[in-house]
Protein backbone atom coordinates (compact mmCIF):
# COMPACT_ATOMS: atom_id res chain seq x y z
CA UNK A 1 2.09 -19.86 -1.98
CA UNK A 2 4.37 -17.92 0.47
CA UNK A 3 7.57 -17.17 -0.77
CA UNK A 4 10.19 -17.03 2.01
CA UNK A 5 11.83 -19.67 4.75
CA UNK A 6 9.23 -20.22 7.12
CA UNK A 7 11.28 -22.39 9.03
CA UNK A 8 13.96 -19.73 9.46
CA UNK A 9 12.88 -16.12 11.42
CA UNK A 10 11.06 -15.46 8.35
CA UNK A 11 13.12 -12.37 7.68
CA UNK A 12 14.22 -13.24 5.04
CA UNK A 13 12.73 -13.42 1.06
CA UNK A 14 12.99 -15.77 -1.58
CA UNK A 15 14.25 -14.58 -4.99
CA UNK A 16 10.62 -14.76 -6.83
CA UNK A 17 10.89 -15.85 -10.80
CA UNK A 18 10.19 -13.28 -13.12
CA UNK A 19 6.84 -13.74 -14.66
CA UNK A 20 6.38 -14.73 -18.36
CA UNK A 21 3.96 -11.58 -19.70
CA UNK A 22 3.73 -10.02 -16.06
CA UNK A 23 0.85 -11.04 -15.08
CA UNK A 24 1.06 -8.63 -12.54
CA UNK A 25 -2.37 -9.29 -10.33
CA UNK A 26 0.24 -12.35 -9.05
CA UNK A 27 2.69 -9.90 -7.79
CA UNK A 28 1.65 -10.13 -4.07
CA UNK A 29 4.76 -8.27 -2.47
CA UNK A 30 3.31 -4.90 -4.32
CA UNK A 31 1.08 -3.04 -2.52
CA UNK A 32 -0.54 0.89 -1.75
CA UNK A 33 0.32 2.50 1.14
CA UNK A 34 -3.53 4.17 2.54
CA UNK A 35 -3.28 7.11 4.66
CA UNK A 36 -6.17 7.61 6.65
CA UNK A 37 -6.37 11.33 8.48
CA UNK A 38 -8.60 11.73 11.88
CA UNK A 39 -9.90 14.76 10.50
CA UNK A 40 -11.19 12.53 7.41
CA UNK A 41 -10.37 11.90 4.16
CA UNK A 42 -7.99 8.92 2.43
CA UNK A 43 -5.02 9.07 0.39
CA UNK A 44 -3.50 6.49 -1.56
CA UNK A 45 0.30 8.55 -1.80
CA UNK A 46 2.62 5.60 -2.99
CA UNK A 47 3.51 1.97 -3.26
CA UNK A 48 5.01 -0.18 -1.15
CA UNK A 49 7.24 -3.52 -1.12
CA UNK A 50 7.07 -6.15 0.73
CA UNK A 51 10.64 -6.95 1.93
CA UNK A 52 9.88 -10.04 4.57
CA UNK A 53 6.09 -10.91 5.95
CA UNK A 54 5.69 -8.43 8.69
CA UNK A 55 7.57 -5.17 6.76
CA UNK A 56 7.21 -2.95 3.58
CA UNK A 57 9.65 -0.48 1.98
CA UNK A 58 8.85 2.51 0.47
CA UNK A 59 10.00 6.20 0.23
CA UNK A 60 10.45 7.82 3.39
CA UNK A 61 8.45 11.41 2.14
CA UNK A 62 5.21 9.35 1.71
CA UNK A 63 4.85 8.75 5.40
CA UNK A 64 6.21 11.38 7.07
CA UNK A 65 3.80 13.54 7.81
CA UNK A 66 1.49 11.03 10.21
CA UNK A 67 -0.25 13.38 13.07
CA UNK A 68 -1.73 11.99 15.93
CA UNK A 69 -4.88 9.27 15.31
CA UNK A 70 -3.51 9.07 11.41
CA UNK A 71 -3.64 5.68 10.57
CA UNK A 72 -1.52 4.05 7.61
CA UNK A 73 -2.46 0.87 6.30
CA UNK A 74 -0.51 -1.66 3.41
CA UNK A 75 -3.14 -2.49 0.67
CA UNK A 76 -2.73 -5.77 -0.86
CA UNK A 77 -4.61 -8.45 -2.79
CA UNK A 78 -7.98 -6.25 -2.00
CA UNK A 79 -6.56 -6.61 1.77
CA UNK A 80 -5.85 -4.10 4.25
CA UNK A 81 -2.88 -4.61 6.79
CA UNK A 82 -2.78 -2.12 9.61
CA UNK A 83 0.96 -0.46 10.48
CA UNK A 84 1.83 -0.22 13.61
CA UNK A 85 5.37 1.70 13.57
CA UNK A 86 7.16 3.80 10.82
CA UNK A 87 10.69 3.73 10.66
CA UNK A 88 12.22 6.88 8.33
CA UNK A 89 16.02 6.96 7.30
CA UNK A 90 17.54 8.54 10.28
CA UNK A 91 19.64 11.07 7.42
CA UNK A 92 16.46 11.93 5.26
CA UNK A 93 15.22 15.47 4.57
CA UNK A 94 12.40 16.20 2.51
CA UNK A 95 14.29 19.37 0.67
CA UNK A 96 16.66 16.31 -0.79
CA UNK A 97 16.20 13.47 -2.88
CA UNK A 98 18.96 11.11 -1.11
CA UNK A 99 17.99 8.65 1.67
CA UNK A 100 14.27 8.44 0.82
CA UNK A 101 13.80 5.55 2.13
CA UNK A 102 11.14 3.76 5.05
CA UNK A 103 10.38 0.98 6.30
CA UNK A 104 6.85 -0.03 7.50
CA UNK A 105 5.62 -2.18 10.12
CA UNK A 106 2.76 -4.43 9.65
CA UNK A 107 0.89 -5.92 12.40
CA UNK A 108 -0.39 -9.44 10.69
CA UNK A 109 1.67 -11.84 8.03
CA UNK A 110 1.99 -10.92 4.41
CA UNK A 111 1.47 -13.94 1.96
CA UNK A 112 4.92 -13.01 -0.09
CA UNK A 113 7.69 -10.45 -0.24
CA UNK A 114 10.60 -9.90 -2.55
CA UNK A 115 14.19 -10.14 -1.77
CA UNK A 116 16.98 -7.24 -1.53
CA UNK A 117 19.25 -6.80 -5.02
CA UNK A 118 22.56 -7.15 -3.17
CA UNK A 119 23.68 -3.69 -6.80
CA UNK A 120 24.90 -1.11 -4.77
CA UNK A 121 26.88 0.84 -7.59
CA UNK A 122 24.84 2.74 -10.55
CA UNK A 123 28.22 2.28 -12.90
CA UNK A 124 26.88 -1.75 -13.68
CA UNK A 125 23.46 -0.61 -14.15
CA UNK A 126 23.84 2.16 -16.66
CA UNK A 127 22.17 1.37 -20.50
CA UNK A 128 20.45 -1.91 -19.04
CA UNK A 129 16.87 -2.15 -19.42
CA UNK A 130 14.75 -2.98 -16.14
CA UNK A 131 11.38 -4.38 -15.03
CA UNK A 132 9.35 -1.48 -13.26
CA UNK A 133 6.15 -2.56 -11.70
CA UNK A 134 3.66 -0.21 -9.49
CA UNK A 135 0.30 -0.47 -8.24
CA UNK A 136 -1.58 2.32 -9.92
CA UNK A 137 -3.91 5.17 -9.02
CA UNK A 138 -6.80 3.23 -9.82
CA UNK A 139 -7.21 0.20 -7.89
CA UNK A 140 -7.08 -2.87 -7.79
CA UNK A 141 -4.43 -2.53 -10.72
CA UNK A 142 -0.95 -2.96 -11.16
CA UNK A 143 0.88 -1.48 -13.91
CA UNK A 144 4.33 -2.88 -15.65
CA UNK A 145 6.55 -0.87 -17.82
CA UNK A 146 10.60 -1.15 -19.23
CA UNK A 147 12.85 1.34 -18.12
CA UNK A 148 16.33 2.01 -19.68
CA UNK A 149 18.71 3.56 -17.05
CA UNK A 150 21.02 6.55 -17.60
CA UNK A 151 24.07 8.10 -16.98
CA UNK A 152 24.83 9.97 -13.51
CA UNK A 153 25.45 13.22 -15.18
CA UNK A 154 22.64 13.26 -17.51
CA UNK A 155 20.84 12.32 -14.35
CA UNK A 156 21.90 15.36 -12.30
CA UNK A 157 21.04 17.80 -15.26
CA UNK A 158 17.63 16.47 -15.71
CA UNK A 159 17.29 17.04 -11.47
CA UNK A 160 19.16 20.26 -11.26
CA UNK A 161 17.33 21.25 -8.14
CA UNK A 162 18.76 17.81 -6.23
CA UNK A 163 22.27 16.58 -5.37
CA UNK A 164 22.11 13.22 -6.78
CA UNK A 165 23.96 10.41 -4.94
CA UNK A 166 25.61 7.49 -5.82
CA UNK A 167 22.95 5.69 -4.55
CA UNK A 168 20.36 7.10 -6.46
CA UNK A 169 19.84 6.21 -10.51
CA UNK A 170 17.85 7.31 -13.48
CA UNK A 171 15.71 5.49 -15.41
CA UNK A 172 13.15 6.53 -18.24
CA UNK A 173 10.28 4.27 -18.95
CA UNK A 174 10.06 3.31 -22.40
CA UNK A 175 5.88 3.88 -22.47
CA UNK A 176 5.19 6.20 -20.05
CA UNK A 177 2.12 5.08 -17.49
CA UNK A 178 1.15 8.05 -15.79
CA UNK A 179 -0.63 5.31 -13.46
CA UNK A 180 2.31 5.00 -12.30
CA UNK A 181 2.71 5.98 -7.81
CA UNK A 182 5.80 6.88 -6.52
CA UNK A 183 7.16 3.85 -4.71
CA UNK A 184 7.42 1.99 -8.22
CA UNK A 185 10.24 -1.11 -7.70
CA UNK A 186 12.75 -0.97 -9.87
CA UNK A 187 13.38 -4.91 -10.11
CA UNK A 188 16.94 -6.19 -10.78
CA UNK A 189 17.63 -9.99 -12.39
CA UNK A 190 20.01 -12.34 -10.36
CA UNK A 191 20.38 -15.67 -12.46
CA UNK A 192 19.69 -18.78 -10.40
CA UNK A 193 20.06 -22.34 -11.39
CA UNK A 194 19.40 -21.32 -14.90
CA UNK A 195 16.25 -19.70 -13.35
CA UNK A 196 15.88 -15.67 -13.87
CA UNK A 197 14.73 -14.18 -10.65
CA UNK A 198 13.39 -10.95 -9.05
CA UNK A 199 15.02 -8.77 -6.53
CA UNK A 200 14.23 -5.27 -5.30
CA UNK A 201 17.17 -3.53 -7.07
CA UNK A 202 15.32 0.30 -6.15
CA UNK A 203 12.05 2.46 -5.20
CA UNK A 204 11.09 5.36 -7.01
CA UNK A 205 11.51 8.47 -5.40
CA UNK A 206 9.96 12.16 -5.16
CA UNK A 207 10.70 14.50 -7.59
CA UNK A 208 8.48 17.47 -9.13
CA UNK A 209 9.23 15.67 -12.31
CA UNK A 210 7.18 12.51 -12.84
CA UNK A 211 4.49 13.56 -14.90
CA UNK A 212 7.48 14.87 -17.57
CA UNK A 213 7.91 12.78 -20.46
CA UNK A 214 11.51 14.22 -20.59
CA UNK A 215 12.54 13.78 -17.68
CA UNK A 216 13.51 9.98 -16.12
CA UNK A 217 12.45 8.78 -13.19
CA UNK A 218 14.92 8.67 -10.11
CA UNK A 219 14.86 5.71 -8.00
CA UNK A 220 17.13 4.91 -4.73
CA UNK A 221 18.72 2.13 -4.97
CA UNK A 222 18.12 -0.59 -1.92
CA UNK A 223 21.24 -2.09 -1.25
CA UNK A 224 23.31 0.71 0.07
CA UNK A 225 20.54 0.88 3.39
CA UNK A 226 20.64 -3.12 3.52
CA UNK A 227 22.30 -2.59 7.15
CA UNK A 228 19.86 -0.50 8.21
CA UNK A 229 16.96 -1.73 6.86
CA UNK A 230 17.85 -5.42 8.51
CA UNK A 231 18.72 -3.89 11.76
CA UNK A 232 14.62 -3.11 11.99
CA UNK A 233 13.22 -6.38 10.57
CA UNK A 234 15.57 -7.87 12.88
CA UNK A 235 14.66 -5.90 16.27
CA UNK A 236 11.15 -4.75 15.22
């Protein structure tokens, strides 16, 4: 079942419905982002969402690093989908924790992706409990937790060594997975005809932190990079 307008450009998502128990081998739009070195060896460094057929998002320090004759690849449903570009957030560094944000190209058609949350602020978001879901570290899996989201200043005392942004939130799972990759979606509910939906509301991002049971997670949120994320699907 595909799961945007394919008589449109196909760039852009359908709201998905929010599963009934997660039965989270249908979630189709979440993926693993393989790194393959020339000089061998794999890595499996994050997940990845599918945003429209041909393009995933995920954060921007998990594919930087690509030398010449690397090869990244978008794992999903037991399939591999070769990238062909890498487009990193023009303003991210990797000593900060603000704009970590990419977006992949894929060479062949995805089967689903997920649409954009259209939350920009963390103000709306703060106390609400969220739908996190990740592929995991052993594969194939997908893993599904709660999260509860905090306050901006708690936030920025738990990362003392980052300058959080407003477009950044935290968000401790209620049962930790340590299964969990960086990349994790942090899935936001819009209300549709009566119908509860999906929408990427925010990726997880890096931090030196995720293994700590007392410290959240920090996720970027998507909707703040909308512009510039569209601007690629569109052109690329």
């Amino acid at each position: 079942m595909k799961y945007f307008h394919s008589e449109s450009s196909a760039l852009e998502c359908l709201d998905i419905e929010s599963l009934n128990g997660l039965e989270t081998e249908q979630l189709s739009w979440l993926g693993r982002i393989r790194y393959t070195r020339s000089s061998g060896g794999v890595w499996y460094p994050c997940s990845g969402v599918a945003i429209t057929p041909h393009h995933v998002l995920a954060p921007a320090h998990c594919v930087m690093f690509q030398e010449k004759r690397d090869i990244f690849s978008f794992l999903v449903d037991k399939k591999l989908h070769a990238v062909s570009q890498v487009f990193i957030h023009p303003e991210y560094r990797l000593e900060s924790s603000t704009h970590d944000v990419a977006v992949l190209k894929l060479n062949h058609s995805l089967s689903s992706c997920l649409a954009l949350s259209e939350v920009e602020g963390f103000e709306s978001l703060i106390g609400q409990r969220l739908d996190v879901v990740s592929s995991a570290e052993k594969h194939p899996k997908n893993v599904h937790a709660q999260a509860k989201v905090t306050g901006q200043s708690y936030c920025q005392r738990k990362f003392k060594d980052f300058k959080i942004s407003e477009n950044e939130v935290c968000a401790h799972l209620l049962h930790r997975n340590n299964e969990f990759l960086n990349g994790a979606a942090l899935l936001g509910v819009k209300w549709l005809s009566g119908t509860e939906s999906w929408r990427l509301l925010g990726i997880s991002t890096h931090g030196p932190y995720e293994r700590n049971n007392q410290v959240p997670d920090l996720y970027t949120l998507v909707a703040p990079y909308a512009k510039w994320i569209k601007n690629i699907t569109k052109m690329y």
